[in-house]
C-alpha atoms as a PDB file:
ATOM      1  CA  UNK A   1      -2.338   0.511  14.717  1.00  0.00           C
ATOM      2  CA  UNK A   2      -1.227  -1.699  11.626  1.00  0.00           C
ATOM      3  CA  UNK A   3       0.539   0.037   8.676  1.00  0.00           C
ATOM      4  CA  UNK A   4      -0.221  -2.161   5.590  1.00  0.00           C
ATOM      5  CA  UNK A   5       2.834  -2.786   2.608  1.00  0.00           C
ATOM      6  CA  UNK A   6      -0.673  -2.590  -0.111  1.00  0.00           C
ATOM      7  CA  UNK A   7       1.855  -3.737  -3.087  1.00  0.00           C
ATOM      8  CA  UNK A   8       3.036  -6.929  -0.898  1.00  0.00           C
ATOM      9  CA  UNK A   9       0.208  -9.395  -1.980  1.00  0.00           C
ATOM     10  CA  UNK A  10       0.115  -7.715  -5.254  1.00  0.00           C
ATOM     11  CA  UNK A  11       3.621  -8.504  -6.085  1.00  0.00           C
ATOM     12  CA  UNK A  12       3.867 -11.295  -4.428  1.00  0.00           C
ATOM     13  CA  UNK A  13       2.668 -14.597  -3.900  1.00  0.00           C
ATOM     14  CA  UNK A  14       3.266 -15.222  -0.438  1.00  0.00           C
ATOM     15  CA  UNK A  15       3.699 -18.871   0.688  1.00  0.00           C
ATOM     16  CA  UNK A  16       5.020 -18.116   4.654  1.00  0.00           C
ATOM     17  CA  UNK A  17       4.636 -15.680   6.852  1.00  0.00           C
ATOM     18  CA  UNK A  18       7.085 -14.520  10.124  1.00  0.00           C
ATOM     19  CA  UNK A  19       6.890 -12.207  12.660  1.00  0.00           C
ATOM     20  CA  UNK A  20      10.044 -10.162  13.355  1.00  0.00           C
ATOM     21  CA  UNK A  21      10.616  -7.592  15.986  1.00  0.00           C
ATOM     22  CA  UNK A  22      12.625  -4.140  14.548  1.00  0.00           C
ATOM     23  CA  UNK A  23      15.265  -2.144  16.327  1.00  0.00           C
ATOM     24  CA  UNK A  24      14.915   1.240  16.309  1.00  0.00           C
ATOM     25  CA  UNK A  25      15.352   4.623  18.336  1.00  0.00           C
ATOM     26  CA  UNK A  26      13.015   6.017  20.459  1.00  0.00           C
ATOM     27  CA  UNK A  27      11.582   8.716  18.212  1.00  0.00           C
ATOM     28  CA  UNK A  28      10.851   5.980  15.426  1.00  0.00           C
ATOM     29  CA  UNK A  29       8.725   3.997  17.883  1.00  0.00           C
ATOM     30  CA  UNK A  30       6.373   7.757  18.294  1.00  0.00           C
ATOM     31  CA  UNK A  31       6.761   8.107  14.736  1.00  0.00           C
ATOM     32  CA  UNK A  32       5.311   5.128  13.930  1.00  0.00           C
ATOM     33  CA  UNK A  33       2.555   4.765  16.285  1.00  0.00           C
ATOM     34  CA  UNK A  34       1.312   7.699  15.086  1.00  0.00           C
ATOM     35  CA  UNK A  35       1.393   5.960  11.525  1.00  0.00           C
ATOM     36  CA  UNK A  36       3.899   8.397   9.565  1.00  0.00           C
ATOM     37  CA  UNK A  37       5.676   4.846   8.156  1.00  0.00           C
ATOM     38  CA  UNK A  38       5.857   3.862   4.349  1.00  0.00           C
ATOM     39  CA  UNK A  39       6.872   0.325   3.608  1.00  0.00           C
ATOM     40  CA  UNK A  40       5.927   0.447   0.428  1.00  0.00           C
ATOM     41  CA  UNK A  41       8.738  -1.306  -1.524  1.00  0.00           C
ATOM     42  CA  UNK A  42      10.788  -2.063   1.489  1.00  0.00           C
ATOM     43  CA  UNK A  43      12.174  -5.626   1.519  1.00  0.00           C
ATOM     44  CA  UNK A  44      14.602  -7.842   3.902  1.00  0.00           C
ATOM     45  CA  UNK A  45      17.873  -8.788   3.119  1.00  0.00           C
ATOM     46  CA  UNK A  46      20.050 -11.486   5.085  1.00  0.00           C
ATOM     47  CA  UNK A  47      24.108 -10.711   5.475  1.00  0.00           C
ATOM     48  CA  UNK A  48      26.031 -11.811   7.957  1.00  0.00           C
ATOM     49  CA  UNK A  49      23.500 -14.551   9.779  1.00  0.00           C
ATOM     50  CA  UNK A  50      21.610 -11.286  10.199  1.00  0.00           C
ATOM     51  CA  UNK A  51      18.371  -9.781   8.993  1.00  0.00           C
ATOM     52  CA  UNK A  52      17.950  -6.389   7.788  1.00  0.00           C
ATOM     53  CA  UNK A  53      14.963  -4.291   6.751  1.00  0.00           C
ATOM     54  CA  UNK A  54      15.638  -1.842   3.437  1.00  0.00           C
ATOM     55  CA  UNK A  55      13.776   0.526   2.289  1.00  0.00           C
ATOM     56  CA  UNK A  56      11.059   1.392   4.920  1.00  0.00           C
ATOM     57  CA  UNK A  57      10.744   4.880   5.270  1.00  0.00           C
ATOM     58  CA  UNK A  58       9.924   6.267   8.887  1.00  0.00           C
ATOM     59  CA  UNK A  59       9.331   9.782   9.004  1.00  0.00           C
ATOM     60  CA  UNK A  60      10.562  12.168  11.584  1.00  0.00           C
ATOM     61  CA  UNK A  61       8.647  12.733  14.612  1.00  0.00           C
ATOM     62  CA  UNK A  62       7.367  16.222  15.150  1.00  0.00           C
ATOM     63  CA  UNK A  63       8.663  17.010  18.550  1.00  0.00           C
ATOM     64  CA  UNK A  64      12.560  15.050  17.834  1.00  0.00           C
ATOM     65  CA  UNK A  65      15.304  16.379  17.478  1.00  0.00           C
ATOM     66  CA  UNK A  66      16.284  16.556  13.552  1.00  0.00           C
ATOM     67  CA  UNK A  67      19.752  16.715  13.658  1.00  0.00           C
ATOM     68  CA  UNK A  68      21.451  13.457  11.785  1.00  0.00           C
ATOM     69  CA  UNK A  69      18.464  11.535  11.424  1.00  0.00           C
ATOM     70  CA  UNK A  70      17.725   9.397   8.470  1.00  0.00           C
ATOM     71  CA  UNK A  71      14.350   8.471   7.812  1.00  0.00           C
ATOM     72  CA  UNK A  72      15.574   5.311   5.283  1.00  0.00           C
ATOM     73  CA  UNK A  73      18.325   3.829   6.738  1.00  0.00           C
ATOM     74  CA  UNK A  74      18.623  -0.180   7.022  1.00  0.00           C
ATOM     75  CA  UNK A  75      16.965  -1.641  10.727  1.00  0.00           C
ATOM     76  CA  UNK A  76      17.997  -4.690  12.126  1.00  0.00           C
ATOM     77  CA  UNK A  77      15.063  -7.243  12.366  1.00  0.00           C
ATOM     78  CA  UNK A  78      15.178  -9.499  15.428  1.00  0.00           C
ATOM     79  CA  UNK A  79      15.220 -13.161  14.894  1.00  0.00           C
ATOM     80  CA  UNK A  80      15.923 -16.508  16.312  1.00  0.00           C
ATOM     81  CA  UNK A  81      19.405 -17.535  14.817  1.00  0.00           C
ATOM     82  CA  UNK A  82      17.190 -20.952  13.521  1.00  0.00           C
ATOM     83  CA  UNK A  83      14.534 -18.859  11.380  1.00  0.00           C
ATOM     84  CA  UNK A  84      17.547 -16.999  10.083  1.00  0.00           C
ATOM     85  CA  UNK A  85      19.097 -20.346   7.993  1.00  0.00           C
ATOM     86  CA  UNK A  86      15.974 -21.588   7.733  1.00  0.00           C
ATOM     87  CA  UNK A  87      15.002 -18.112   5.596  1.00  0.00           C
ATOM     88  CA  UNK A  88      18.341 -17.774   4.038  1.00  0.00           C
ATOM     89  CA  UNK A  89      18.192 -21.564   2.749  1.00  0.00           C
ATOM     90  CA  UNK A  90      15.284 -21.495   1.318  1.00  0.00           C
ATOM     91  CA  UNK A  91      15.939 -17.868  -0.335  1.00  0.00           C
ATOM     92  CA  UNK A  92      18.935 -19.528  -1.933  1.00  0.00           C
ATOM     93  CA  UNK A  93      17.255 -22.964  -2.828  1.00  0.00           C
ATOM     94  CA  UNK A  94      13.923 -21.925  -4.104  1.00  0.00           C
ATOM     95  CA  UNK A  95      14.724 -18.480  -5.737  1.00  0.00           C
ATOM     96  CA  UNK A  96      12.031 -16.686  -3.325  1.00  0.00           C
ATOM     97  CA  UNK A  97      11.977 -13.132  -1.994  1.00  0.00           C
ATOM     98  CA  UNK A  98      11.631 -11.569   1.614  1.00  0.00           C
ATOM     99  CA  UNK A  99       9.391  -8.384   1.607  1.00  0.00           C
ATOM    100  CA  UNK A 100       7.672  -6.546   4.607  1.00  0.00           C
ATOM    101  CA  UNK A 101       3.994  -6.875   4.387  1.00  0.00           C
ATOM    102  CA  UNK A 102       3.034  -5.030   7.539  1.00  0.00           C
ATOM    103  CA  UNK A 103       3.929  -2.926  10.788  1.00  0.00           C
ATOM    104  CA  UNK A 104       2.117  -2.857  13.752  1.00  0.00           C
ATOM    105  CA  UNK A 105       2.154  -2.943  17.442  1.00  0.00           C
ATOM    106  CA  UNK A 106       1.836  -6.206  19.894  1.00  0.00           C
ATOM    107  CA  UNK A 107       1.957  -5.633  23.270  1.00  0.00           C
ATOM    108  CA  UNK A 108       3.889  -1.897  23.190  1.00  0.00           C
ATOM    109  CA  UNK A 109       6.245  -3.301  20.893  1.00  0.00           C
ATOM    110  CA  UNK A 110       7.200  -2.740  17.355  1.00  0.00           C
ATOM    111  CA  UNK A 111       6.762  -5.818  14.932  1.00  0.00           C
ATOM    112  CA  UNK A 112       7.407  -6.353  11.186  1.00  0.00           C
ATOM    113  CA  UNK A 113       5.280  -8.992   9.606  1.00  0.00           C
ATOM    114  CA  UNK A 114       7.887 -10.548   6.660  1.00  0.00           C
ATOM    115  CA  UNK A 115       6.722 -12.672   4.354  1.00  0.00           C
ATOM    116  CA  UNK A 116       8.321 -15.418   2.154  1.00  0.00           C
ATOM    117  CA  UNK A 117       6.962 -14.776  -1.534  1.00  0.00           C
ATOM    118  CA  UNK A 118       7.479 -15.443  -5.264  1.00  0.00           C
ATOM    119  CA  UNK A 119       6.848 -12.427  -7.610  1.00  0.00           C
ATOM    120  CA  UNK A 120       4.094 -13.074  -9.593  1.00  0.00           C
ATOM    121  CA  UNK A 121       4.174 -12.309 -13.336  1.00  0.00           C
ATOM    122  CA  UNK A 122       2.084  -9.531 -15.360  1.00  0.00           C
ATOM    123  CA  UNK A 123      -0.860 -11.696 -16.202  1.00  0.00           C
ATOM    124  CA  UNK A 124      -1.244 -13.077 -12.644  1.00  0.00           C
ATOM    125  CA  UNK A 125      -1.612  -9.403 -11.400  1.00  0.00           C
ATOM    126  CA  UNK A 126      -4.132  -8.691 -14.042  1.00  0.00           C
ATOM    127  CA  UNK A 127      -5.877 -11.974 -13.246  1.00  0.00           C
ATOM    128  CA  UNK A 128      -6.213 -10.749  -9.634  1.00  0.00           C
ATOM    129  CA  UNK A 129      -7.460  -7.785 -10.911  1.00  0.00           C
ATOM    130  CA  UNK A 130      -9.986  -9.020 -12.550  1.00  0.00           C
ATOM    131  CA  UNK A 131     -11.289 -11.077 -10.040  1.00  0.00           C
ATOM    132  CA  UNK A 132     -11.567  -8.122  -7.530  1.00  0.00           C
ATOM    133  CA  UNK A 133     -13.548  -6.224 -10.079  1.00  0.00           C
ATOM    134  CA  UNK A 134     -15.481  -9.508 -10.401  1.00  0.00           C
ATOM    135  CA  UNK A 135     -16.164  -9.995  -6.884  1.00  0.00           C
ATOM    136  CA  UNK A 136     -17.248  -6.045  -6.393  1.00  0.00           C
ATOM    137  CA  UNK A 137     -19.912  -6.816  -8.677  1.00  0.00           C
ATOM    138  CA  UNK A 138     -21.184  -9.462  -7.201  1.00  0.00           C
ATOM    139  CA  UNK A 139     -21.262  -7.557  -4.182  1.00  0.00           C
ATOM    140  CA  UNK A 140     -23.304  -5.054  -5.820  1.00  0.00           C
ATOM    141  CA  UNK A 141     -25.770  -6.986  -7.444  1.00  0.00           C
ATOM    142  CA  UNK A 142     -26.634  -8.712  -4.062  1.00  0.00           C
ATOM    143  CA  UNK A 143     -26.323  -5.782  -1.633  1.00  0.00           C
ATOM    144  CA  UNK A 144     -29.848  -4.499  -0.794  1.00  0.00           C
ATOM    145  CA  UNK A 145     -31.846  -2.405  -3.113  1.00  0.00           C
ATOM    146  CA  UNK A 146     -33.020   0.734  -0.940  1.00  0.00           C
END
């Protein structure tokens, strides 16, 4: 199971990847393995020597109880104190951006796959969308005829 943030790469050029671990309660973790996650447009935010996730949405699982839950609240990311000033430094220095590209499960765990990134400009994404269309067609043109 691996929920994918599809925007991510679009919006981003990613230069570094980390892999975080995510608290959460124990009706997120069923929620989520049964995919009802959207990370679209989440992104992580350091305060405090601490990392947080914003913006995720986690849906509540069927068979919870509903009482008090919020499906977008902020979620602590687990990291080494080290990667923490190492992120925060170079989000300060080099003007980059933390977002969540992807959610999955290692091991019966929950882990959040953050990447370092630099948001692209408009005619980067339509560069990259022209090269996908590109690359379909050349696809196409050398698939099999049948």
């Amino acid at each position: 199971m691996k929920i994918y943030n599809k925007r991510a790469r679009f919006n981003y050029e990613i230069k570094e990847t980390f892999e975080a671990g995510i608290t959460l309660y124990g009706a997120e973790v069923k929620a989520i393995r049964l995919g009802q996650v959207d990370i679209t447009g989440s992104h992580v935010r350091i305060t405090n020597d601490e990392a947080f996730l914003i913006g995720a949405k986690i849906y509540p699982y069927k068979y919870a109880r509903p009482e008090q839950y919020d499906e977008n609240r902020t979620r602590k990311l687990l990291l080494h104190k080290a990667q923490i000033i190492s992120l925060k430094s170079k989000i300060d220095g080099l003007g980059l951006s933390l977002v969540s590209i992807s959610l999955y499960d290692k091991n019966h765990l929950i882990k959040v796959e953050i990447g370092l990134g630099k948001g692209k400009k408009e005619y980067q994404k339509k560069e990259s969308i022209k090269k996908r269309d590109v690359q379909r067609d050349i696809e196409r043109e050398l698939e099999p005829q049948k």
